[in-house]
Protein backbone atom coordinates (compact mmCIF):
# COMPACT_ATOMS: atom_id res chain seq x y z
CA UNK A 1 26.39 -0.84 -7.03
CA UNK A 2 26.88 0.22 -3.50
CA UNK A 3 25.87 -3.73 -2.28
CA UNK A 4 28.33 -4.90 -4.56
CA UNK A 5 31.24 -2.91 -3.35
CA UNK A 6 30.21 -3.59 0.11
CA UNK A 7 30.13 -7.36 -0.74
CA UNK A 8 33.07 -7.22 -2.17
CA UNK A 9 35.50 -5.01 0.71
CA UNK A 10 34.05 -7.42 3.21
CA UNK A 11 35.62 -10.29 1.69
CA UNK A 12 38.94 -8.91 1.52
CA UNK A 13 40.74 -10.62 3.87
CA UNK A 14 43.16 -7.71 4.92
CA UNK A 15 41.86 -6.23 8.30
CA UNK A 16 42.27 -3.02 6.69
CA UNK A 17 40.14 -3.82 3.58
CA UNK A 18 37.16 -4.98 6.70
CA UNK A 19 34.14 -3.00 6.39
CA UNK A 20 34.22 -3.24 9.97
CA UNK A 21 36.83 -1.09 10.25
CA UNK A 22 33.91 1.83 8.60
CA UNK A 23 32.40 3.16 11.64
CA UNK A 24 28.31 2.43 11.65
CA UNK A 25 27.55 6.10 11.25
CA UNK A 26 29.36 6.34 7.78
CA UNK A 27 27.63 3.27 6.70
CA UNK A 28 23.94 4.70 7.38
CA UNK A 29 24.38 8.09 7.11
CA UNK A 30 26.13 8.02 3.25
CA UNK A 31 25.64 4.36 2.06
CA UNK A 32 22.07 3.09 3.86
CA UNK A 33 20.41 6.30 3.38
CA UNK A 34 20.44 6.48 0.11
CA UNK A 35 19.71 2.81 -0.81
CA UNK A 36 15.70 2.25 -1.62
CA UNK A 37 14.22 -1.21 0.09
CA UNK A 38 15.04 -3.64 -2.47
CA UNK A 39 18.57 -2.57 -2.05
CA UNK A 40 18.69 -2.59 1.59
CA UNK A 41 17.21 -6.10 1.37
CA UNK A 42 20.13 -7.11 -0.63
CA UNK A 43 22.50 -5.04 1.47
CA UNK A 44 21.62 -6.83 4.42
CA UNK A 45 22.55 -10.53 3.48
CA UNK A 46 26.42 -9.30 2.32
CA UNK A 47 27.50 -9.56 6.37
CA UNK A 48 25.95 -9.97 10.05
CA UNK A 49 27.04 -6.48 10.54
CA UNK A 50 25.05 -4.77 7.90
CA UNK A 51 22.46 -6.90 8.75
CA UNK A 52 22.11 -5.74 12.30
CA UNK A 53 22.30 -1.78 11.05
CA UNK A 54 19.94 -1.99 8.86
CA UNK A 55 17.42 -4.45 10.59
CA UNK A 56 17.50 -2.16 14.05
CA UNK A 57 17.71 1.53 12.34
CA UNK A 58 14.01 2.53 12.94
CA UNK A 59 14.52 6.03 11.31
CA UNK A 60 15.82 4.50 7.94
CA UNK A 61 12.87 2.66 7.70
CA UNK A 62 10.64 4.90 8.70
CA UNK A 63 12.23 7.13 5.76
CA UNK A 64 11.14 4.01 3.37
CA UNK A 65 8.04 4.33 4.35
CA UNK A 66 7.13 7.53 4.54
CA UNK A 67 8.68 8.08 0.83
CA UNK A 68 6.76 5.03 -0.46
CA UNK A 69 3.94 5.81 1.11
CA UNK A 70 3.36 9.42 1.79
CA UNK A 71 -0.44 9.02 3.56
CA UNK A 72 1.84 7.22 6.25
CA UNK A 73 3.52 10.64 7.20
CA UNK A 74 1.46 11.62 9.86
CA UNK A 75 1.58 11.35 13.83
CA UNK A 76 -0.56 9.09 14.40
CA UNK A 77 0.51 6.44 11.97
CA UNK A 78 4.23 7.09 12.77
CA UNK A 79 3.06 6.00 16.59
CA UNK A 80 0.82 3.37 15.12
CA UNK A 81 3.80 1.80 12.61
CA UNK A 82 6.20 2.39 15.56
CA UNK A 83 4.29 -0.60 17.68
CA UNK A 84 5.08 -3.59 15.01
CA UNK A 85 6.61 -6.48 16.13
CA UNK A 86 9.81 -5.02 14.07
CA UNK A 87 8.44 -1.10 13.96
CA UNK A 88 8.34 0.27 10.28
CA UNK A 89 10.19 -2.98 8.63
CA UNK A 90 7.62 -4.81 9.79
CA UNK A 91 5.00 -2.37 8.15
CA UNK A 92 6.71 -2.47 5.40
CA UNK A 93 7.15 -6.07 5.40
CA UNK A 94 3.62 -6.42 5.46
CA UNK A 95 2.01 -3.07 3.17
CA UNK A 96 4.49 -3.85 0.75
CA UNK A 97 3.05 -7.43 -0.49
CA UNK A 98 -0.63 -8.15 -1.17
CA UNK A 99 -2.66 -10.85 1.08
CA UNK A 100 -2.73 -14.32 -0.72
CA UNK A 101 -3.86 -17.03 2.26
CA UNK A 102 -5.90 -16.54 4.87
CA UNK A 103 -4.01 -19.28 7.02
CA UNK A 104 -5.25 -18.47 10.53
CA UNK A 105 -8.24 -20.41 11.46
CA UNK A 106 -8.09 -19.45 15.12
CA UNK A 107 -11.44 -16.97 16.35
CA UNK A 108 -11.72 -13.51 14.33
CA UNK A 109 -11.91 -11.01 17.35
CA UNK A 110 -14.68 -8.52 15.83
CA UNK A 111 -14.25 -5.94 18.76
CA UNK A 112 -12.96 -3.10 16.70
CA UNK A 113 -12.25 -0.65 19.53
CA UNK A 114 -10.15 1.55 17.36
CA UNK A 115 -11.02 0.70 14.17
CA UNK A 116 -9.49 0.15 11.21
CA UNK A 117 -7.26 2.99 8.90
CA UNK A 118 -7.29 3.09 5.53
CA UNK A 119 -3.57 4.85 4.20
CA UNK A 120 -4.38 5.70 0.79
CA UNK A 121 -1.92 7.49 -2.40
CA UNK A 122 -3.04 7.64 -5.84
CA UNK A 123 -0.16 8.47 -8.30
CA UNK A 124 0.55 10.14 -11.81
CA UNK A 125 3.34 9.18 -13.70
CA UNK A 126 5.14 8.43 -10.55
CA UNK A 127 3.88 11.88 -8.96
CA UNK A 128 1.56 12.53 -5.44
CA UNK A 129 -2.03 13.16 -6.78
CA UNK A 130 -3.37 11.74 -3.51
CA UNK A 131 -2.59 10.98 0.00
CA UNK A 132 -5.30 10.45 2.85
CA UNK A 133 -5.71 8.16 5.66
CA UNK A 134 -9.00 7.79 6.88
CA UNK A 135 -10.50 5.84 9.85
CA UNK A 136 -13.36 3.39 10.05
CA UNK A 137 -14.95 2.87 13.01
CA UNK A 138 -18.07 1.51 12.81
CA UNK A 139 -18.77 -1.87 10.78
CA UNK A 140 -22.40 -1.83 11.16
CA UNK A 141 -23.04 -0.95 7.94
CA UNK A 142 -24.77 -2.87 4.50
CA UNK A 143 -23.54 -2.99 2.37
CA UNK A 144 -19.57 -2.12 3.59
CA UNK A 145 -17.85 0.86 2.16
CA UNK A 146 -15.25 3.27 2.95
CA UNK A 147 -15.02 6.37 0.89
CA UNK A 148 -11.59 8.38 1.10
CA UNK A 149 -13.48 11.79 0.37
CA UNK A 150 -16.42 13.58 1.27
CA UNK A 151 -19.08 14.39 -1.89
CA UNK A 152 -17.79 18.12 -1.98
CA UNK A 153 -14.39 17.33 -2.30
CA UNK A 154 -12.08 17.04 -5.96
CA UNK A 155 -8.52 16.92 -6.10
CA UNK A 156 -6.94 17.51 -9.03
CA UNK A 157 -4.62 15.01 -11.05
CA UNK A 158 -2.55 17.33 -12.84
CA UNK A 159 -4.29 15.79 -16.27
CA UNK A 160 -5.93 17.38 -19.19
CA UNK A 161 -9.27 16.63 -20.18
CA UNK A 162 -10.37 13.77 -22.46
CA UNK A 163 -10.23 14.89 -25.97
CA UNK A 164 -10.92 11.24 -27.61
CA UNK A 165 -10.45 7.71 -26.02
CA UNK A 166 -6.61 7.52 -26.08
CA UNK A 167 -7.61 8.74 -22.13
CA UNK A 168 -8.54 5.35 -20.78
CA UNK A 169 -5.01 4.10 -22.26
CA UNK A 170 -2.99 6.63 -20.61
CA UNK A 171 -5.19 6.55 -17.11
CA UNK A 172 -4.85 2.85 -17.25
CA UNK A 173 -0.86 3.25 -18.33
CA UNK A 174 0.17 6.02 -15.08
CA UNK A 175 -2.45 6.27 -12.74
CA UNK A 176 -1.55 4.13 -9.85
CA UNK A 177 -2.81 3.70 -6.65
CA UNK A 178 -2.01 1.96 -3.00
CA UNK A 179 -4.75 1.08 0.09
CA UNK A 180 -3.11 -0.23 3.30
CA UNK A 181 -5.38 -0.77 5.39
CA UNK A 182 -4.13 -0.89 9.05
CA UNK A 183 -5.14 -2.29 12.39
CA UNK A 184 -3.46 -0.77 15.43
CA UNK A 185 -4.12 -3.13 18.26
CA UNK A 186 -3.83 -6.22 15.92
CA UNK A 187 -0.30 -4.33 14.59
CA UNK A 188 -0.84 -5.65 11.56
CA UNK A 189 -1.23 -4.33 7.93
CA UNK A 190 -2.35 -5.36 4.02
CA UNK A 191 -2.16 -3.31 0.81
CA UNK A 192 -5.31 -4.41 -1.04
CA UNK A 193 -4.60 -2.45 -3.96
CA UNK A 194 -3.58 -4.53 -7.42
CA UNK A 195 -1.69 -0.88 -8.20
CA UNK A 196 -2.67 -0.65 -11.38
CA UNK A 197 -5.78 -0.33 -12.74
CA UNK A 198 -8.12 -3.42 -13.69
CA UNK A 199 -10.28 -1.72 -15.73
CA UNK A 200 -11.03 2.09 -16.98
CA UNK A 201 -14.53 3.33 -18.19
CA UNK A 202 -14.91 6.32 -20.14
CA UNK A 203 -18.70 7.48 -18.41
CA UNK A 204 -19.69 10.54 -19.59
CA UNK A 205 -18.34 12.61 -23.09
CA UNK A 206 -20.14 15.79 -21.42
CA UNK A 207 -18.04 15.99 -18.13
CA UNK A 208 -15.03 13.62 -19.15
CA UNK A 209 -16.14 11.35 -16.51
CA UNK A 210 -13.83 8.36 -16.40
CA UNK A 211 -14.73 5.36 -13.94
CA UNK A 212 -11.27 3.39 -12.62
CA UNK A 213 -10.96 0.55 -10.78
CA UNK A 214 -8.34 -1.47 -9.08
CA UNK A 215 -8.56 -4.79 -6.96
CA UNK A 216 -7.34 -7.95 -5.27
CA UNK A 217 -8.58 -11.45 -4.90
CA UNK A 218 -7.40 -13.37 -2.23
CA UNK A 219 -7.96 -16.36 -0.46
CA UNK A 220 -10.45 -16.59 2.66
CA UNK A 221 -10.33 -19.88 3.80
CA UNK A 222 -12.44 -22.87 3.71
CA UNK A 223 -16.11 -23.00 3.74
CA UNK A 224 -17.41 -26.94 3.12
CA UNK A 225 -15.48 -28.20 0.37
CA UNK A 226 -14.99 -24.95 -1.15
CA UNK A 227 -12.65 -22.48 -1.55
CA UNK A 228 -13.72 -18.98 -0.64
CA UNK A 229 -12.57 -15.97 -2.30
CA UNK A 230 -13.18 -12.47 -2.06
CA UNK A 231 -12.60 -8.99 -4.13
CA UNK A 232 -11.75 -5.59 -2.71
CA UNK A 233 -12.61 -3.60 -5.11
CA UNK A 234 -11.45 0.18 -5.02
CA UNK A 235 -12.91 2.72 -7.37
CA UNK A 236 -12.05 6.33 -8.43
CA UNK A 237 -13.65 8.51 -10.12
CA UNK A 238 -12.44 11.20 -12.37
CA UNK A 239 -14.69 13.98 -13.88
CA UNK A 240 -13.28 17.48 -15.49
CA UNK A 241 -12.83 20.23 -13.78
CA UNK A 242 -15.29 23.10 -14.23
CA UNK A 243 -12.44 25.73 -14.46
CA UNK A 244 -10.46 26.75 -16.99
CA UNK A 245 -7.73 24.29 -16.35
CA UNK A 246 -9.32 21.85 -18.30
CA UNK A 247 -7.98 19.45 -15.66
CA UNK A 248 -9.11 16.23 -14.22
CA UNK A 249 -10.26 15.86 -10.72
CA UNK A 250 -10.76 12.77 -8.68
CA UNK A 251 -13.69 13.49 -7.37
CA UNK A 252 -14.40 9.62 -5.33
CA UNK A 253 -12.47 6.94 -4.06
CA UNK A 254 -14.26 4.01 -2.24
CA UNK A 255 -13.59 0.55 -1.20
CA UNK A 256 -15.89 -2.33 -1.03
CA UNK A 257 -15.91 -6.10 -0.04
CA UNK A 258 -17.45 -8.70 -2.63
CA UNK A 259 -17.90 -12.75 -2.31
CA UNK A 260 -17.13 -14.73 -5.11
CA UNK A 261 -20.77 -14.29 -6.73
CA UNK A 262 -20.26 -10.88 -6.71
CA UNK A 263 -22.78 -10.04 -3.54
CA UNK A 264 -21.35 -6.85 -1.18
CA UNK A 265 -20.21 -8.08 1.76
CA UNK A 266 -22.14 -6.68 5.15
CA UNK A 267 -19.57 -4.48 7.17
CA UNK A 268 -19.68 -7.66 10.09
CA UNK A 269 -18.21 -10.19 7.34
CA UNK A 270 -15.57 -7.34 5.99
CA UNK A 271 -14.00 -7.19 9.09
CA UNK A 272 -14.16 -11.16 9.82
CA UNK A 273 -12.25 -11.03 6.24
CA UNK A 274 -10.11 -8.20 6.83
CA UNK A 275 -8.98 -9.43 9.88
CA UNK A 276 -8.37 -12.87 8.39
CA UNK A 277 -6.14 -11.47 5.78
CA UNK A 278 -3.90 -9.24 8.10
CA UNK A 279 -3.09 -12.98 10.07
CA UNK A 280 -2.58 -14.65 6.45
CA UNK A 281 -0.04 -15.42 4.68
CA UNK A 282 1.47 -12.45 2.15
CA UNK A 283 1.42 -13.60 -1.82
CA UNK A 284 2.56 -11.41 -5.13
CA UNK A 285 4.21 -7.82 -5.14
CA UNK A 286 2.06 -7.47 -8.12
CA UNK A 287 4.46 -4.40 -9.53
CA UNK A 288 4.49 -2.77 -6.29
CA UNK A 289 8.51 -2.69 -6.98
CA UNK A 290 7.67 0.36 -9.37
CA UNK A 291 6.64 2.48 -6.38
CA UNK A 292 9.46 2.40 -4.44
C-alpha cells in the first residue's frame, strides 16, 4: 500500500502534492524502513528519486539482510557484504536467487587465499532454529564436504518427537533452510539451498532419527557435446533429544558436490564449480519470497 500511495502523490501534478517536497529522511526513516525487499523493489521504479534513496541507503539494506538472513549478522560478513560492487543490494541481489548458468568460460582462479564462507539458517515455521557461518579453507579434500557443526554439537528445533509418520509431512511442510555460500575477494555470492526440503527420511523409530535433504541443480557449462550438471546436496539430520523435552535436535548439517552420475565431486572440482556459479548467471527464486 505504501508504493501505491507513493505512486500515486508523485503524479499529482500540484508542486505541493510532489513527493519531493517530503524531505529524504521522512521517506526512509517511516516509509523505506518498514517496507521488506520485494516492496522496496517496487518502490524504487515509482520515481528517480526513490530510486536513488533506496539504491544508495547501505544501512536499509543491510537491515534486509541481516533480517533475512540472520547468519549474516556478524562483523566479519557485514565488512565482507560491505565490499560488493553495490554493498548489501548487491548481496542480496545475488543470495537471494539460486545459480542457473554457469556463463563465464574465462579461467577459474583456484587460489583460495581466504576461502570460501558458508552463511547458513535453518527455520521452523518461519522461526530461527539455526544460524552459523562457517569457513572453508582448504579444498584438498575427497570427497568435498563442509559440515556446519562439530559431532558433539545438537541444537534444538523447538519440535516434539515423532510419535507416528505424520513427522516427515510436517518437517517437509516448515522446516526450511538457506546456504549462501560467499567468496570475499571474488565479492560474489550463491544460495544453493532449494529452501525446502527435497526429500525427508524417517531413519530410526528408536531415536526419532529423521534424515532431510535439500538441493539445487544447476548448470556447469559445456563439456564435449554435453551439458554438465551438478547437485549440491545439503543434509540435516534430526535425532530426539535425550532429555525430557522430548524435543528434536539437529544434530548435522553438511554440504556436498555431486556430477550428474551421482559421483562426489573432489574438493579441486567444487571450487572450479563453485566459482563458476558465483560468475553465472542467477535463475529461479524457488519460494525464497516466503523468507523475507
Amino acid at each position: 500500500m505504501a508504493t501505491s500511495s507513493l505512486a500515486a502523490t508523485n503524479t499529482t501534478s500540484s508542486g505541493s502534492g510532489s513527493i519531493s517536497t517530503i524531505h529524504p529522511d521522512i521517506i526512509e526513516t517511516h516509509v523505506l524502513s518498514r517496507l521488506d525487499a520485494s516492496a522496496l523493489a517496487s518502490t524504487s521504479c515509482v520515481s528517480s528519486q526513490l530510486h536513488s534513496l533506496i539504491a544508495s541507503n547501505e544501512s536499509l539494506w543491510t537491515n534486509i539482510c541481516n533480517s533475512t538472513w540472520p547468519s549474516t549478522d556478524i562483523p566479519r560478513l557485514r565488512h565482507v557484504i560491505s565490499s560488493f560492487p553495490n554493498g548489501p543490494r548487491s548481496f542480496f541481489s545475488d543470495s537471494f536467487t539460486n545459480p542457473d548458468i554457469a556463463a563465464s568460460s574465462s579461467p577459474v582462479n583456484l587460489d583460495c587465499p581466504s576461502g570460501l564462507i558458508s552463511a547458513v539458517d535453518i527455520y521452523y515455521q518461519h522461526k530461527t532454529v539455526l544460524s552459523k557461518a562457517v569457513l572453508t579453507e582448504s579444498f584438498d579434500t575427497s570427497p568435498f564436504r563442509v559440515d556446519l557443526l562439530d559431532p558433539k554439537d545438537s541444537v534444538p528445533t523447538g519440535v516434539g518427537q515423532p510419535v507416528n509418520e505424520d513427522l516427515s509431512r510436517v518437517l517437509g511442510e516448515r522446516l526450511t533452510l538457506s546456504w549462501i555460500l560467499i567468496d570475499p575477494i571474488g565479492r560474489r555470492a550463491m544460495n544453493l539451498s532449494s529452501y525446502k526440503p527435497v526429500t525427508v527420511e524417517r531413519r530410526s523409530l528408536s531415536t526419532g532419527e529423521v534424515h532431510v535433504r535439500y538441493g539445487w541443480v544447476f548448470n556447469a557449462g559445456e563439456k564435449g557435446s554435453t551439458t554438465e550438471c551438478v547437485r549440491c546436496g545439503i543434509s540435516v539430520t534430526c535425532e530426539g533429544s535425550q532429555n525430557q523435552s522430548g524435543e528434536m535436535q539437529v544434530t548435522k548439517v553438511s554440504l556436498e558436490l555431486e556430477d550428474m552420475y551421482g559421483k562426489q565431486l573432489s574438493g579441486k572440482d567444487s571450487l572450479v564449480i563453485l566459482r563458476k556459479g558465483m560468475a553465472g548467471k542467477r535463475g529461479n527464486v524457488k519460494g525464497r519470497e516466503e523468507e523475507v
